[in-house]
Protein backbone atom coordinates (compact mmCIF):
# COMPACT_ATOMS: atom_id res chain seq x y z
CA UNK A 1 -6.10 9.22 5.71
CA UNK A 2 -2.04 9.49 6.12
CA UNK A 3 -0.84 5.94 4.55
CA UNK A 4 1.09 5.06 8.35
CA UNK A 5 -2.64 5.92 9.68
CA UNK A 6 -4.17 3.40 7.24
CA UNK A 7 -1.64 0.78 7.97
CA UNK A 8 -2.59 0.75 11.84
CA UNK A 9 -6.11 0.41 10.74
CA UNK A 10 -5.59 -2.26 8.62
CA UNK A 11 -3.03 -4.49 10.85
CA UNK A 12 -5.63 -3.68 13.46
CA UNK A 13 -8.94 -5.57 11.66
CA UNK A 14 -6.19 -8.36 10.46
CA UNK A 15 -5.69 -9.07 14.56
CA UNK A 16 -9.03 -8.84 15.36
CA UNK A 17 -10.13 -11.07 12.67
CA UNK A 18 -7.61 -13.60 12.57
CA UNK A 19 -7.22 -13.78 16.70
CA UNK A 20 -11.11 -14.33 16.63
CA UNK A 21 -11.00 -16.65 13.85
CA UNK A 22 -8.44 -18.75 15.80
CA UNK A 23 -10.38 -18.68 19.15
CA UNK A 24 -13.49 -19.75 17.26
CA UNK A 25 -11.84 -22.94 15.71
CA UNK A 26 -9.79 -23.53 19.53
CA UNK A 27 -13.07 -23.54 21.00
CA UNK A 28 -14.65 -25.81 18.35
CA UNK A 29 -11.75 -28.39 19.00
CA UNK A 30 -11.94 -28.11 22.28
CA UNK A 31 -15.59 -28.96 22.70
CA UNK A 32 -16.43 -30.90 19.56
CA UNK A 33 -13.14 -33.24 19.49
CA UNK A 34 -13.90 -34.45 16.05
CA UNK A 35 -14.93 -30.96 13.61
CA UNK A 36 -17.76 -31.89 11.24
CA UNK A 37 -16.22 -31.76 7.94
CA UNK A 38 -12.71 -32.03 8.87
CA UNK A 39 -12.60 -35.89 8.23
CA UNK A 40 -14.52 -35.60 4.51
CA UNK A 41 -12.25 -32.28 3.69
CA UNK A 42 -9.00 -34.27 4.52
CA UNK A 43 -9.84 -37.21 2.76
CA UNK A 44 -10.73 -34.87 -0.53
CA UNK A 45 -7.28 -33.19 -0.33
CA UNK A 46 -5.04 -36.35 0.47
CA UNK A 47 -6.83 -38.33 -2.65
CA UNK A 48 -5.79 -35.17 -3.98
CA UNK A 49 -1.83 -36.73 -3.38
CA UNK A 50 -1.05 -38.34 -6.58
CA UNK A 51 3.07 -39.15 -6.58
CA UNK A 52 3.41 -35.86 -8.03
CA UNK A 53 1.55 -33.56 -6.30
CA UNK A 54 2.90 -34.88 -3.08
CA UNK A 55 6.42 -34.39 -4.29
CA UNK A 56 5.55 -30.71 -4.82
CA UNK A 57 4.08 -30.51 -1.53
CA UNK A 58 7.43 -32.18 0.35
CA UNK A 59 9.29 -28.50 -1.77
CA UNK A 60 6.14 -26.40 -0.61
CA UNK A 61 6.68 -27.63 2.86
CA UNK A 62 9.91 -26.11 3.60
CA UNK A 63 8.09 -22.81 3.19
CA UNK A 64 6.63 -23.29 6.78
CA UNK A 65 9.61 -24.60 8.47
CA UNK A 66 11.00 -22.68 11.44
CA UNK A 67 14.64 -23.67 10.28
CA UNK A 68 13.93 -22.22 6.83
CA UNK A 69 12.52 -19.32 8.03
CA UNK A 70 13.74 -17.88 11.20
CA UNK A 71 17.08 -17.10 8.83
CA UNK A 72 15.18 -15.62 6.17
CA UNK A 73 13.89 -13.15 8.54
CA UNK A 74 17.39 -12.00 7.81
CA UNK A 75 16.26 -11.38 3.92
CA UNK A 76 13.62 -8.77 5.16
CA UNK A 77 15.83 -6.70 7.16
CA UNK A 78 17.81 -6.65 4.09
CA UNK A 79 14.92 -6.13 1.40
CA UNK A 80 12.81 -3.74 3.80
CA UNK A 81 14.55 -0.25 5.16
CA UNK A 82 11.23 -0.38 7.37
CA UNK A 83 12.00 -3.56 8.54
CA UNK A 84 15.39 -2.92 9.63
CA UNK A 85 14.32 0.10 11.17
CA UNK A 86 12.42 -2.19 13.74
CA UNK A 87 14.49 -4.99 13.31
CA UNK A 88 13.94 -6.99 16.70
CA UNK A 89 10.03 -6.53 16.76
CA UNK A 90 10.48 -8.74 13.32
CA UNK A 91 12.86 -10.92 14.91
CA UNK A 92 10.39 -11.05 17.82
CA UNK A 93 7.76 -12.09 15.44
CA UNK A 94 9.50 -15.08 13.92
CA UNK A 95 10.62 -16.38 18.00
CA UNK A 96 6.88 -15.32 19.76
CA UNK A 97 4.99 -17.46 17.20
CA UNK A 98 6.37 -21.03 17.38
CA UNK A 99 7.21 -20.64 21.13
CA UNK A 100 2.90 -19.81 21.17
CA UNK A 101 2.22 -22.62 18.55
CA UNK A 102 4.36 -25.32 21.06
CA UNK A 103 2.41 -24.23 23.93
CA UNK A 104 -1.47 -23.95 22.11
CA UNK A 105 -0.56 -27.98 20.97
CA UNK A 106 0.28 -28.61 24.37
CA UNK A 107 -2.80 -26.78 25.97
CA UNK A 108 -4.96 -27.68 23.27
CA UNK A 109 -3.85 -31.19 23.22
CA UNK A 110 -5.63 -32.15 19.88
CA UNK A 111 -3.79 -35.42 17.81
CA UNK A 112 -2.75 -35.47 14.40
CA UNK A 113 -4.87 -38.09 12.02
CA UNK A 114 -1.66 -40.17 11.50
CA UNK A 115 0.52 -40.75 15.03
CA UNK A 116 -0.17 -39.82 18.61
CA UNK A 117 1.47 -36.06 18.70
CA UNK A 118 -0.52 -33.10 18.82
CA UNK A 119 -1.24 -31.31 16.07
CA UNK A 120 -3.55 -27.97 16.77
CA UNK A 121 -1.99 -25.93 14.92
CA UNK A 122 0.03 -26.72 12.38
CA UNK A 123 3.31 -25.30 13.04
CA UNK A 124 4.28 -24.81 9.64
CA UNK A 125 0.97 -22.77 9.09
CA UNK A 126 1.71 -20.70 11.66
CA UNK A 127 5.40 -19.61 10.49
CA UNK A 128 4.55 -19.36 7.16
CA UNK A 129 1.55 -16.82 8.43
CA UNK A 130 3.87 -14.98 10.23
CA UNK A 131 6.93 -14.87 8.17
CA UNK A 132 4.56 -14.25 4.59
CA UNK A 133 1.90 -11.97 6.83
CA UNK A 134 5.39 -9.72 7.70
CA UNK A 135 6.02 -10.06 3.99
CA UNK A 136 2.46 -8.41 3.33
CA UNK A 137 3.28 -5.31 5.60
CA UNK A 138 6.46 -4.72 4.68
CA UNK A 139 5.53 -4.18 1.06
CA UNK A 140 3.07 -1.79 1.72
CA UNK A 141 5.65 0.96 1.04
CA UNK A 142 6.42 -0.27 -2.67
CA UNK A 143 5.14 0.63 -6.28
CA UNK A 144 1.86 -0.44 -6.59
CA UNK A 145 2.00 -3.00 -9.17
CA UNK A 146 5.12 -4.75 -7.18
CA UNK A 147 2.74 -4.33 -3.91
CA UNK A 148 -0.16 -6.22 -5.39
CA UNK A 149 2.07 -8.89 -6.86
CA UNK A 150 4.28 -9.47 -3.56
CA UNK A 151 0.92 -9.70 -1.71
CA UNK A 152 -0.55 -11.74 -3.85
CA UNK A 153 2.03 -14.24 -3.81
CA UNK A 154 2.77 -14.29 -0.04
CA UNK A 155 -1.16 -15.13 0.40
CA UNK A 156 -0.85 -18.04 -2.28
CA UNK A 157 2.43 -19.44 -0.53
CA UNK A 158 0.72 -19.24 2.86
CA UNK A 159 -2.74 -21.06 1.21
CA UNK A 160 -0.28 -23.37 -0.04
CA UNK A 161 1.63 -24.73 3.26
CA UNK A 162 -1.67 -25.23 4.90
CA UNK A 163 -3.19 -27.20 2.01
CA UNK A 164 0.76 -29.68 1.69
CA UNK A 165 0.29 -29.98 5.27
CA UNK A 166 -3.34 -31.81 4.70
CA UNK A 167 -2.17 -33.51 1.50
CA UNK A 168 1.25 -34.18 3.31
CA UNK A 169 -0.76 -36.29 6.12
CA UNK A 170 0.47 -34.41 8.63
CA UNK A 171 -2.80 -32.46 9.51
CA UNK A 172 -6.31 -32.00 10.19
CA UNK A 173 -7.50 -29.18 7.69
CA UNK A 174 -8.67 -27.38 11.03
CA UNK A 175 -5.23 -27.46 11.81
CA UNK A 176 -3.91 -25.74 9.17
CA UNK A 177 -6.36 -23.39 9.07
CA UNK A 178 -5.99 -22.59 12.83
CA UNK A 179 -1.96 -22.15 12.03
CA UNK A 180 -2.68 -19.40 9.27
CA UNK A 181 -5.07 -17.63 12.00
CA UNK A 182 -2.49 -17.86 14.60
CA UNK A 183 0.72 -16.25 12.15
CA UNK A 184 -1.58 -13.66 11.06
CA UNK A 185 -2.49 -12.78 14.61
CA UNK A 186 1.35 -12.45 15.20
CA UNK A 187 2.24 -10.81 11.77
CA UNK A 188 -0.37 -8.23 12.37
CA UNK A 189 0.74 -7.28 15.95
CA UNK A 190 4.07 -7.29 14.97
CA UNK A 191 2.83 -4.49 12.19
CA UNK A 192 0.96 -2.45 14.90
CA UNK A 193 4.44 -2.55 17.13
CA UNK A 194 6.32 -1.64 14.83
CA UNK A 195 4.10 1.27 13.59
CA UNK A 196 3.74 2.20 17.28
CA UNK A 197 7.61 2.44 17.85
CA UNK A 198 7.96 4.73 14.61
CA UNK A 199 5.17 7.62 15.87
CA UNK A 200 6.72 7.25 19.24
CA UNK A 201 10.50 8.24 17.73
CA UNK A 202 8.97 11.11 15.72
């Protein structure tokens, strides 16, 4: 199988399992209210806050802020010939997934555990899904060794956002988790657009 041909495949199962994975938790919200296990799994990870873990989280954090990186979308078109290539379906990427994120809270309309605004999902799940899940498809076209590393860094930075965002107070764990599922359902489409657009210019 050509290595463009594999890429489709694979951003293809990464949308189908990550946009199911996301409707599945939606749909437990929605009907459930309170998730079985989300109380006791919060509680574990915030006693996991000593002073300084939760000052590591607070640097962690910025890695799923919109501010942080909607400009260091920038860095990829730099870093990735591919990426520049397609430059505005990456662009797209980082502008489609927080406008969806604002409008699934609203439509969703699920509180946080601390304060009265809604919380499903986590926003800074969600962009550092996207942004890291772009990360993970971009790379596909490097050495090996530097693929495997890149990857396996973007995954642990994107575990890592969801998991301050619990210890942070700021989320449910169902949250977070929902906010990775959402930015790898728009990191993945934004890989299948952008290998669509190439075979179409060929």
């Amino acid at each position: 199988m050509a290595p463009s041909s594999r890429r489709r495949n694979n951003a293809r199962w990464v949308l189908l399992v990550s946009a199911g994975c996301f409707l599945a938790l939606a749909l437990v919200v929605v009907v459930l209210h309170q998730v079985p296990g989300d109380a006791a799994a919060r509680a574990w990870l915030v006693g996991l806050g000593s002073p300084g873990v939760v000052r590591v989280m607070r640097v962690i954090n910025y890695l799923g802020s919109w501010r942080l990186l909607l400009p260091a979308t920038l860095l990829l078109l730099v870093a990735f010939p591919r990426a520049r290539a397609r430059w505005w379906v990456w662009v797209g990427l980082m502008l489609a997934a927080p406008a969806a994120e604002g409008l699934l809270k609203i439509l969703i309309g699920r509180a946080r555990p601390e304060g009265p605004s809604m919380g499903f999902p986590s926003g800074h799940a969600t962009a550092a899904a996207a942004f890291f899940g772009a990360v993970i498809y971009l790379v596909g076209s490097t050495p090996p060794r530097v693929r495997v590393i890149v990857r396996a860094g973007a995954v642990l930075l994107i575990v890592l956002v969801a998991v301050a965002r619990v210890i942070l107070r700021a989320h449910w764990p169902m949250d977070a988790l929902a906010g990775i599922a959402l930015g790898l359902t728009f990191a993945s489409l934004a890989a299948l657009l952008a290998c669509r657009s190439a075979y179409r210019t060929k």
